[in-house]
Protein backbone atom coordinates (compact mmCIF):
# COMPACT_ATOMS: atom_id res chain seq x y z
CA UNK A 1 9.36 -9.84 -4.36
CA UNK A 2 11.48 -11.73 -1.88
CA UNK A 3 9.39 -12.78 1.21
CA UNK A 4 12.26 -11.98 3.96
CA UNK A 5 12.47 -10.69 7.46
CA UNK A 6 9.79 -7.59 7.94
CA UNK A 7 11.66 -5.65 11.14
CA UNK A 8 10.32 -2.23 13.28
CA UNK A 9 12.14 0.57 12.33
CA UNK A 10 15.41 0.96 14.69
CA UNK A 11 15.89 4.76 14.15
CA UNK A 12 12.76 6.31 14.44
CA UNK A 13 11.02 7.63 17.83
CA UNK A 14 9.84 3.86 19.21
CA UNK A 15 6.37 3.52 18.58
CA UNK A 16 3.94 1.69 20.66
CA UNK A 17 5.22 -2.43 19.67
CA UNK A 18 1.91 -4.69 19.11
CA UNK A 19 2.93 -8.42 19.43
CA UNK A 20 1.03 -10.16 17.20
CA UNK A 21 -2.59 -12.25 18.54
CA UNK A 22 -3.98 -15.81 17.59
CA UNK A 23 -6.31 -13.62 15.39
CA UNK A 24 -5.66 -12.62 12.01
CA UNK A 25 -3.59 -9.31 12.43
CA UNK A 26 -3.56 -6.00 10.74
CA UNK A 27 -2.42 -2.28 11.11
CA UNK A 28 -4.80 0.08 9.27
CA UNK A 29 -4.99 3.89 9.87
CA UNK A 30 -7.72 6.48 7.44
CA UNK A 31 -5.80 8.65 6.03
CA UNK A 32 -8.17 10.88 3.32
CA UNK A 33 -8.55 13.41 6.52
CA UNK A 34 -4.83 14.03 6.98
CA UNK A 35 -3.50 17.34 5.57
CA UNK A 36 -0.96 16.95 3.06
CA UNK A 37 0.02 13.90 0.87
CA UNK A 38 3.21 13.68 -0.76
CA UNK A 39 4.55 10.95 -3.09
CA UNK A 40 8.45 10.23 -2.67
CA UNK A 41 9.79 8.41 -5.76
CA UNK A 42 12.68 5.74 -4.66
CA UNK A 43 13.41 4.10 -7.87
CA UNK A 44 17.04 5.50 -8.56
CA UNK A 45 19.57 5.36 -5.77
CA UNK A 46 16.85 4.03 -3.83
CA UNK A 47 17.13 4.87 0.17
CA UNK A 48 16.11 3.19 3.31
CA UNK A 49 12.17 4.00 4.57
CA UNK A 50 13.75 5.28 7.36
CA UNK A 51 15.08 7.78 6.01
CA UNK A 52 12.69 8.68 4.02
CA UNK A 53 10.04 9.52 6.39
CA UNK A 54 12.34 11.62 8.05
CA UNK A 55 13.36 13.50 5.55
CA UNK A 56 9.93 13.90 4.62
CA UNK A 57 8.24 14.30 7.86
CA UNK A 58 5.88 11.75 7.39
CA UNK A 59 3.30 10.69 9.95
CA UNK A 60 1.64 7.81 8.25
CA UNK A 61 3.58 6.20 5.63
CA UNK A 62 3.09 3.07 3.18
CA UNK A 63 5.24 1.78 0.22
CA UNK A 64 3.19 2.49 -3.48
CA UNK A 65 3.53 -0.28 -6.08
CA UNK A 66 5.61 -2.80 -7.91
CA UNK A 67 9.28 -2.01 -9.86
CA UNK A 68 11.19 -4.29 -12.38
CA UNK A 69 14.45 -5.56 -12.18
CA UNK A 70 16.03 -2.30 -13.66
CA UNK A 71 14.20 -0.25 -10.64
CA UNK A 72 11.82 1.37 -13.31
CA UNK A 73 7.77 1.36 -11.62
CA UNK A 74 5.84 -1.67 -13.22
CA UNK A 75 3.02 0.58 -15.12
CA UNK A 76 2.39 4.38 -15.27
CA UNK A 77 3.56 6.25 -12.91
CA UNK A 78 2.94 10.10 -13.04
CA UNK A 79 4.56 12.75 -10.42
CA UNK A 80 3.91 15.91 -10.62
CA UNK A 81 2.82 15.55 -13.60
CA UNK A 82 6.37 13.91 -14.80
CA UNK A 83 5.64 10.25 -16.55
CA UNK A 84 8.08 7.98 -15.11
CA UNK A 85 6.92 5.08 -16.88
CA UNK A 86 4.28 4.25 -19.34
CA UNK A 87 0.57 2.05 -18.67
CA UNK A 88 0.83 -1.71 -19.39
CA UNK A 89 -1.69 -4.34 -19.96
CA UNK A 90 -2.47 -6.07 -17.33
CA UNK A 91 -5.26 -8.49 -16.00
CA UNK A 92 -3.30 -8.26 -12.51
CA UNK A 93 -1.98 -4.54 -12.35
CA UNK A 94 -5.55 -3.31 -12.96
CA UNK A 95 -6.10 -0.23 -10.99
CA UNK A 96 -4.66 2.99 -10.18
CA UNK A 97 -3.91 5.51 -7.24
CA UNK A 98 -4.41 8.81 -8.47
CA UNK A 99 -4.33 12.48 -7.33
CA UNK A 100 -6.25 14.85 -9.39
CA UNK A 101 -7.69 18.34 -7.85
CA UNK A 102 -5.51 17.46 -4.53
CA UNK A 103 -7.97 14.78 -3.89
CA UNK A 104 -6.88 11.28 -3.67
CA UNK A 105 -8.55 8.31 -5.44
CA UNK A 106 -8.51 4.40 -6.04
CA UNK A 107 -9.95 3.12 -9.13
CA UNK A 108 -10.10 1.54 -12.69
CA UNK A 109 -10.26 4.39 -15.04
CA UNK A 110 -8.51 7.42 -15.23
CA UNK A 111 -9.12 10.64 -17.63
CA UNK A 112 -6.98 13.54 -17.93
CA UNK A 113 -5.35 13.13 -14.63
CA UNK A 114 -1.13 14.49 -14.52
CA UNK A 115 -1.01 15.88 -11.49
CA UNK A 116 0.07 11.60 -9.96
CA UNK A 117 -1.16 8.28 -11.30
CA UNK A 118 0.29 5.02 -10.17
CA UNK A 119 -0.70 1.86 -11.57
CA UNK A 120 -0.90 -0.99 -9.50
CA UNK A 121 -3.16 -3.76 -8.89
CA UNK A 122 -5.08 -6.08 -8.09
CA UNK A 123 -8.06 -3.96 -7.77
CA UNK A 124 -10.78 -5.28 -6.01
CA UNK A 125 -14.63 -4.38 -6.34
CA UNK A 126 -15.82 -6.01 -3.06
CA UNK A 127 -19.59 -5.83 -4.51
CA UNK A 128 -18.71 -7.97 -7.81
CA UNK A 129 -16.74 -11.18 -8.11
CA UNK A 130 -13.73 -11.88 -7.20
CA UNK A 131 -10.31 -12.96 -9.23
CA UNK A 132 -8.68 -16.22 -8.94
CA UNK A 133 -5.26 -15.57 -8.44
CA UNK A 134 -2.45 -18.41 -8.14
CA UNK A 135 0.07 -16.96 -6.10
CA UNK A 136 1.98 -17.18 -2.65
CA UNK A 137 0.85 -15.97 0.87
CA UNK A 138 2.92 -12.49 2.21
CA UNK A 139 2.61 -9.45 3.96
CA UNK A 140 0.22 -7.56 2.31
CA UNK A 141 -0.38 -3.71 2.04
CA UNK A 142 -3.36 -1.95 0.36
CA UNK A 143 -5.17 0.55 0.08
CA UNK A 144 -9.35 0.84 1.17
CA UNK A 145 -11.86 2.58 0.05
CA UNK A 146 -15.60 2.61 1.55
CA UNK A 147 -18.85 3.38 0.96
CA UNK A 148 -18.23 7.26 1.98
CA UNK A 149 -15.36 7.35 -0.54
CA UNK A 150 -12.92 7.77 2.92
CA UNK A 151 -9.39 6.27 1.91
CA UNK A 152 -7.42 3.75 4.33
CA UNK A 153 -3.84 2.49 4.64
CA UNK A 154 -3.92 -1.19 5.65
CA UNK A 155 -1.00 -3.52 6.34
CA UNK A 156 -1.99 -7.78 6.76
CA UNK A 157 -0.12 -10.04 8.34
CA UNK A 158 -0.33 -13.56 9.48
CA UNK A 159 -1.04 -14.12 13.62
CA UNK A 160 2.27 -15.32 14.40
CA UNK A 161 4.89 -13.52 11.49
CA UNK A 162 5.23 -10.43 10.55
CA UNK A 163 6.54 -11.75 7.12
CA UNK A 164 4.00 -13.08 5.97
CA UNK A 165 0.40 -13.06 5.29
CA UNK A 166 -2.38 -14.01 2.71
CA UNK A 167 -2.78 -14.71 -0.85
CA UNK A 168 -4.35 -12.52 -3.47
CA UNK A 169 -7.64 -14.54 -3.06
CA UNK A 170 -7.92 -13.52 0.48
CA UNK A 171 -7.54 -10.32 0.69
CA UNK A 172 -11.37 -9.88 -0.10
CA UNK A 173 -12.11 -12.56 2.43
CA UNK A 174 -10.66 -10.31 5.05
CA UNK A 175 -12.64 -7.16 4.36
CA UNK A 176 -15.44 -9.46 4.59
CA UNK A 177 -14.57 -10.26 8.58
CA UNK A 178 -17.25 -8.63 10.90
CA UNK A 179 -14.50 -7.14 12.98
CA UNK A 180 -13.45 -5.39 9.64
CA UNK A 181 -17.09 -3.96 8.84
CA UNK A 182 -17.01 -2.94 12.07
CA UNK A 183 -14.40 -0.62 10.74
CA UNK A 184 -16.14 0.80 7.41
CA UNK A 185 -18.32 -0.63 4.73
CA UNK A 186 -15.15 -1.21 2.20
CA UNK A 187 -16.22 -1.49 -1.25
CA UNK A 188 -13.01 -1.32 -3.14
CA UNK A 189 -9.41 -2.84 -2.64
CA UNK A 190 -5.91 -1.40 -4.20
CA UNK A 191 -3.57 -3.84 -3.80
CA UNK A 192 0.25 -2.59 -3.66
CA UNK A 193 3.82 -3.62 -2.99
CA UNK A 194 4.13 -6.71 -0.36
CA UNK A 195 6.13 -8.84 1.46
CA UNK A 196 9.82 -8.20 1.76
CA UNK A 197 9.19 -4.50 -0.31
CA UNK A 198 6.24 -3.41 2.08
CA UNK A 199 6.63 -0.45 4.62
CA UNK A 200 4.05 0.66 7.57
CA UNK A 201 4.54 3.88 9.32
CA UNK A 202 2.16 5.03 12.20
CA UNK A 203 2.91 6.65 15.42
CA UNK A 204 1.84 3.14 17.06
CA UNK A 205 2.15 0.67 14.40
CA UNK A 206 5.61 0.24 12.29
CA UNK A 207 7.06 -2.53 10.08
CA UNK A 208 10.33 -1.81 8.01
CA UNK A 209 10.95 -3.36 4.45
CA UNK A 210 14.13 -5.85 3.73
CA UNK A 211 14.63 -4.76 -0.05
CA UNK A 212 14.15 -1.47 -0.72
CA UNK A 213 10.74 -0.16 -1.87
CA UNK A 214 9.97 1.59 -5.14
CA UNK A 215 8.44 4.42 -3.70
CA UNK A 216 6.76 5.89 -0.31
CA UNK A 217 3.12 7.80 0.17
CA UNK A 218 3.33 10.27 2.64
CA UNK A 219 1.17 12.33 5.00
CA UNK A 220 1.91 14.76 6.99
C-alpha cells in the first residue's frame, strides 16, 4: 500500500466537511441495521469509488481487504458464492468478513459459508492479548464488532492528516479510549485495506482512495 494523498470525493452530493481536531480523529457509522449489503468486486478493470457508489447506490461505503500485485484479493474471497481466490496462511490475514443467512459477521472461523467470505486481517479479540506488529502508521479502516454482536464501519486518522494514522499495535489502544466506549463495548477488530487504498462513504463523512481499491461494501 502506498501511503499518498487521501482526498473528499469531488463528484458526489458534498457532504458535511469535518476539519480534523487536536484529538485523535475518526469517522465511524453502525451499519448491521441498514437494509441491504452488497459487495462490489473491483479487482479487474478496477474503477474509481466514486463511481462505484453511484452506480451502486450506496449510502455508507468502505473499501474490503488487501490485493496482490496482479489485482487478485490476498486470501479467500467468496461472492455469491463464486471463489475468487483461495485461503492462505497467515499469522497477519487472520480473520474473515462473512455473509451467511443474509447476516453479516467478523470472525476467525468459518464453516460452510458460500454465500461471501473475505479474508482479511488483523483480527483483533479486544478481551485477549494483543499482536506485536512491526509496521508503519496510515489511515486505517476496520470493521467493529461489540458486545451486542452490532457491526461498525470505522475510518482512523491522525489529528492533523487525513493520510495517515496509526500502526497495527494501536488500533486496540484506540477502542480502548473512553470516548470510544462511550460508543459501544467493542470486543472484536477486522482490520482491512488502509492508507492510500482506503475509502469512507457517509452522508457527512467522506475520504476518497489514491490507488484504486480491491473492492467496496455497500449499504443501501
Amino acid at each position: 500500500m502506498a501511503f499518498l494523498l487521501s482526498l473528499f470525493f469531488p463528484s458526489i452530493p458534498t457532504p458535511a466537511i469535518t476539519t480534523p481536531s487536536p484529538k485523535p480523529y475518526y469517522y465511524y457509522y453502525q451499519v448491521n441495521k441498514l437494509n441491504k449489503f452488497i459487495v462490489v468486486p473491483n479487482f479487474n478493470n478496477p474503477k474509481d469509488s466514486v463511481d462505484l457508489i453511484k452506480e451502486n447506490n450506496c449510502k455508507y461505503a468502505i473499501n474490503g481487504g488487501l490485493y496482490q500485485e496482479n489485482n487478485k484479493p490476498l486470501g479467500l474471497f467468496i461472492n455469491d458464492h463464486k471463489t475468487i481466490n483461495k485461503k492462505i496462511n497467515s499469522n497477519i490475514f487472520n480473520g474473515y468478513l462473512f455473509l451467511n443467512n443474509n447476516i453479516l459477521n467478523i470472525g476467525q472461523t468459518i464453516n460452510n459459508i458460500s454465500q461471501f467470505i473475505m479474508q482479511t486481517g488483523p483480527f483483533f479479540d479486544l478481551k485477549s492479548t494483543s499482536i506485536n506488529y512491526n509496521d508503519k502508521t496510515a489511515r486505517r479502516h476496520v470493521i467493529a464488532k461489540d458486545s451486542a454482536n452490532n457491526l461498525y464501519i470505522f475510518s482512523i486518522f491522525t489529528p492533523d492528516s487525513f493520510i495517515s494514522g496509526p500502526t497495527l499495535n494501536q488500533i486496540p489502544k484506540f477502542f480502548q479510549k473512553p470516548e470510544i466506549k462511550k460508543i459501544a463495548d467493542f470486543t472484536q477488530i477486522l482490520t482491512l485495506d488502509g492508507g492510500s487504498a482506503s475509502v469512507f462513504y457517509s452522508p457527512t463523512d467522506s475520504l476518497h482512495e489514491s490507488t484504486f481499491i480491491g473492492s467496496l461494501l455497500c449499504w443501501r
